[in-house]
Structure formats: structure tokens, C-alpha cells
N, C-alpha and C. Protein backbone atom coordinates (compact mmCIF):
# COMPACT_ATOMS: atom_id res chain seq x y z
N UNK A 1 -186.45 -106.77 93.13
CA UNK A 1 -187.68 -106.95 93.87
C UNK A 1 -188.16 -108.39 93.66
N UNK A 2 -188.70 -109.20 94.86
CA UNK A 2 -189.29 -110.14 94.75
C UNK A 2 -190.18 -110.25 95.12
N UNK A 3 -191.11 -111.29 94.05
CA UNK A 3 -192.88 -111.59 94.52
C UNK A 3 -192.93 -112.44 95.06
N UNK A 4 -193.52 -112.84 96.47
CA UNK A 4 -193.68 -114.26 97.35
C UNK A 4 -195.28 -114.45 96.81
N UNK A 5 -195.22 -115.61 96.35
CA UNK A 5 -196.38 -115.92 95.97
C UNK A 5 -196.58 -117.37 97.32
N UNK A 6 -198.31 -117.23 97.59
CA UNK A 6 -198.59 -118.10 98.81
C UNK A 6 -198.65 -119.60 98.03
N UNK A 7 -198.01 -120.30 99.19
CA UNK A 7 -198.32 -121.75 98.88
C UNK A 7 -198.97 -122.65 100.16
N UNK A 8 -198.93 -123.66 99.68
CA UNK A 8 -200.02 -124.61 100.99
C UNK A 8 -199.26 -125.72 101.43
N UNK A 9 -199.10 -126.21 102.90
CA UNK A 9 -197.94 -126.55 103.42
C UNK A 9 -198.85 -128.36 103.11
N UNK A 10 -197.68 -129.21 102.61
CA UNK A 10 -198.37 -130.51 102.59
C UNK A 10 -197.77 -131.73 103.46
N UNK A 11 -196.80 -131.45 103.68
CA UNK A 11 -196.06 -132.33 104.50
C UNK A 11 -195.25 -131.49 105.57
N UNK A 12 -194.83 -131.88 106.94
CA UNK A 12 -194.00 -131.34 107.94
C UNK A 12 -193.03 -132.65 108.28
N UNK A 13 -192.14 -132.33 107.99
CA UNK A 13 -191.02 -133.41 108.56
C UNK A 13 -189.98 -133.10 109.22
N UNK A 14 -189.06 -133.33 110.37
CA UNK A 14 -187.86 -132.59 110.47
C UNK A 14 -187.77 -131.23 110.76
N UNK A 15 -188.79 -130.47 110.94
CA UNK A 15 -188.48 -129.09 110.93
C UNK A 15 -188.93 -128.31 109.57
N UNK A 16 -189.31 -128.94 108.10
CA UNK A 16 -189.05 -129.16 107.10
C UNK A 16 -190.30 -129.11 106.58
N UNK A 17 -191.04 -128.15 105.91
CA UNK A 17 -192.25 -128.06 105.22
C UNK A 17 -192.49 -128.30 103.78
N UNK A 18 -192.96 -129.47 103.31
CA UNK A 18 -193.00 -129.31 101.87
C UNK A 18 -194.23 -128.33 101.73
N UNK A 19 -194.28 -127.38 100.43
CA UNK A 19 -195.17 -126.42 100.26
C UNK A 19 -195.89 -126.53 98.72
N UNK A 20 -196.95 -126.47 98.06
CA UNK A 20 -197.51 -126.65 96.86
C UNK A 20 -197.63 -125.82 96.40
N UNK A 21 -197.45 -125.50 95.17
CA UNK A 21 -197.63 -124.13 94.61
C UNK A 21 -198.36 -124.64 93.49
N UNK A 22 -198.68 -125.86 93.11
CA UNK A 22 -199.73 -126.01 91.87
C UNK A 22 -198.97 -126.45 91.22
N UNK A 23 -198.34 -125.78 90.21
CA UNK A 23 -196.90 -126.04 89.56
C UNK A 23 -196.19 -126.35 90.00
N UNK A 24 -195.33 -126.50 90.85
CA UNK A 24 -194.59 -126.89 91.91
C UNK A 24 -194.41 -127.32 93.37
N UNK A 25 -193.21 -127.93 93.97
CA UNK A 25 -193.54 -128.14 95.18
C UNK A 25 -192.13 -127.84 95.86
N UNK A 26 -192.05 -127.13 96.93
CA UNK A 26 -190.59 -126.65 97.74
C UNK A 26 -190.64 -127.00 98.76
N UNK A 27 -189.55 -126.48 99.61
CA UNK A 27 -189.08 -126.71 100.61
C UNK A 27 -188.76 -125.82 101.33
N UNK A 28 -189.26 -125.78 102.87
CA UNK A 28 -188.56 -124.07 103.57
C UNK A 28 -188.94 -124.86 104.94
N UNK A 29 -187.85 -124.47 105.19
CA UNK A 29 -187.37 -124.46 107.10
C UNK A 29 -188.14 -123.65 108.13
N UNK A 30 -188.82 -124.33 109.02
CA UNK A 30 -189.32 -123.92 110.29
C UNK A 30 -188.44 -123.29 110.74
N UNK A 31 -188.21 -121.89 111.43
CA UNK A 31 -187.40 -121.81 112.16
C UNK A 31 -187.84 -120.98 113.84
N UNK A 32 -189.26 -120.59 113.24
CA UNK A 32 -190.16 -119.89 114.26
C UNK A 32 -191.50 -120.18 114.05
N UNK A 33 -192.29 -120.48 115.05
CA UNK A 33 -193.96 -120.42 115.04
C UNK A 33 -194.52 -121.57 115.12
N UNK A 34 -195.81 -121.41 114.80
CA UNK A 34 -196.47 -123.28 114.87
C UNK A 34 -197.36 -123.02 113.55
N UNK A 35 -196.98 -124.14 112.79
CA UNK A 35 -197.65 -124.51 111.15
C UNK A 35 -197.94 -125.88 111.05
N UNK A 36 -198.58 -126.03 110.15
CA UNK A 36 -199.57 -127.50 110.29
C UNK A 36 -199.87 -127.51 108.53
N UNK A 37 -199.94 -129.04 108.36
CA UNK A 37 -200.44 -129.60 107.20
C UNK A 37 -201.72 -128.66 106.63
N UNK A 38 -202.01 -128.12 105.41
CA UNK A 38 -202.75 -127.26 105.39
C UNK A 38 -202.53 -125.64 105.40
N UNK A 39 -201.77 -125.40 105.76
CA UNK A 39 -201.39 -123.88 106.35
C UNK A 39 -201.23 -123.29 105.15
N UNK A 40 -201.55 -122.30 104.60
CA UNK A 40 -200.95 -121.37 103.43
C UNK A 40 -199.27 -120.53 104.08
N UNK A 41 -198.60 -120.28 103.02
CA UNK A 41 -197.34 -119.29 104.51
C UNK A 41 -196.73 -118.98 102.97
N UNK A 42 -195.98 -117.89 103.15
CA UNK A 42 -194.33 -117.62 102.33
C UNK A 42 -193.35 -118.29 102.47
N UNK A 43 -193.13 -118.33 101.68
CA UNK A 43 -191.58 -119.12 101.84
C UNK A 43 -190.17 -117.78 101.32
N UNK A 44 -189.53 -117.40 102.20
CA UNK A 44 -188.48 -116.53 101.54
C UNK A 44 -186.99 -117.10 101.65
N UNK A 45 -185.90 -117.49 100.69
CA UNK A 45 -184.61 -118.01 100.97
C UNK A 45 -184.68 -118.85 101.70
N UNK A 46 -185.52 -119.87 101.22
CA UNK A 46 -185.81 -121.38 101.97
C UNK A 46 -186.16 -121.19 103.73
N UNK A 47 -186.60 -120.05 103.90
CA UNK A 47 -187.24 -120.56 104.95
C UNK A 47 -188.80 -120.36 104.95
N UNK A 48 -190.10 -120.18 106.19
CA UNK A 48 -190.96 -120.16 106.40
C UNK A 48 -191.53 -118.95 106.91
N UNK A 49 -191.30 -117.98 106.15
CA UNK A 49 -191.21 -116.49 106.88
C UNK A 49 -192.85 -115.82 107.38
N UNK A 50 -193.87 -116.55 106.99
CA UNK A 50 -195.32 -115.88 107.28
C UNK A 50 -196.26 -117.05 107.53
N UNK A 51 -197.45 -117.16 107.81
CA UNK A 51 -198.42 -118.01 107.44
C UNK A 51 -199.72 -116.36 107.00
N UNK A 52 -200.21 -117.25 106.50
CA UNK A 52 -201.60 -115.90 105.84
C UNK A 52 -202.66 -116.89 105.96
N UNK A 53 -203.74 -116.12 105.94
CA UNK A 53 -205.17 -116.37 106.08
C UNK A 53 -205.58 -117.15 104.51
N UNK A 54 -206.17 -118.42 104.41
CA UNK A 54 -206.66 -118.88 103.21
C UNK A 54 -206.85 -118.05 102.11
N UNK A 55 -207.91 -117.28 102.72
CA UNK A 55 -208.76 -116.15 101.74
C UNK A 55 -207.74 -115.38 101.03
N UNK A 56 -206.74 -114.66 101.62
CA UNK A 56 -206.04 -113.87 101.64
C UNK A 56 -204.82 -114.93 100.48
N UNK A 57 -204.48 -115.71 100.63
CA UNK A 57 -203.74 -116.66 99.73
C UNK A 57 -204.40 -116.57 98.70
N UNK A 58 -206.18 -117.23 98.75
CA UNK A 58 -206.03 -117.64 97.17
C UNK A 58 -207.18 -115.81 96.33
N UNK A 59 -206.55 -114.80 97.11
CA UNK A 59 -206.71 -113.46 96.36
C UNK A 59 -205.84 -113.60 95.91
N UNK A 60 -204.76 -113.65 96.57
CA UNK A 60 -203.36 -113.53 95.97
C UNK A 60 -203.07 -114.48 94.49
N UNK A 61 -203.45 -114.90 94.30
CA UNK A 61 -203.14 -116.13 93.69
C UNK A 61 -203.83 -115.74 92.10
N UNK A 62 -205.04 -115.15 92.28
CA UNK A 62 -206.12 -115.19 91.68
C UNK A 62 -205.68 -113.35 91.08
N UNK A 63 -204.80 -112.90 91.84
CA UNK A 63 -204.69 -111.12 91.04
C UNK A 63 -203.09 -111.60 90.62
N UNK A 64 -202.72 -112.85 91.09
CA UNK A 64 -201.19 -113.65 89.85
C UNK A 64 -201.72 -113.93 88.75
N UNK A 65 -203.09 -114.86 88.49
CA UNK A 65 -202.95 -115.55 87.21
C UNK A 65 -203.84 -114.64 86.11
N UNK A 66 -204.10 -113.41 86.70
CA UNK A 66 -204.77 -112.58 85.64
C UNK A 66 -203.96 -112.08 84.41
């Protein structure tokens, strides 16, 4: 089982989203939809599989670091 934890998209290049996770920073492939600098989303097997609602990210985030 895997946990997708939300991250926040900081750069778009190429097709190519860098994403922030605080601790870290990745990489996942556009391959469907429209996302923008800012965007919270999943990232699953390097790609861009969701975008989510802010709020809804940093719950998520916040029932991780408990």
C-alpha cells in the first residue's frame, strides 16, 4: 500500500512539474489536464495523477505530521 502525500507544484517546464513537499522536491509528468504554478496534485510513478483543493492538501498534511 501506498500513501500519496500532497505537494505544491513550483515550476512547469516541458510538460514537467517540479513539486515541493517541504522536505523535498520531485518531479512528475503532465500527461492529462491543466496545472499551474501553485497547484497542490499527487504525484504517482512520476506522473501527475490528481490536483486537490488547498484545504484539502494541507488537512492532509497536518493528519501526516501528527
Amino acid at each position: 500500500m501506498c500513501l500519496a502525500i500532497p505537494g505544491k507544484i513550483i515550476r512547469i517546464k516541458d510538460g514537467v512539474a517540479l513539486v515541493d513537499y517541504g522536505s523535498e522536491k520531485r518531479q512528475g509528468k503532465i500527461v492529462d489536464g491543466e496545472y499551474s504554478i501553485g497547484d497542490y496534485v499527487i504525484i504517482q510513478g512520476g506522473l501527475l495523477i490528481e490536483k486537490i483543493p488547498e484545504s484539502q492538501a494541507r488537512d492532509w498534511v497536518e493528519a501526516f505530521l501528527k
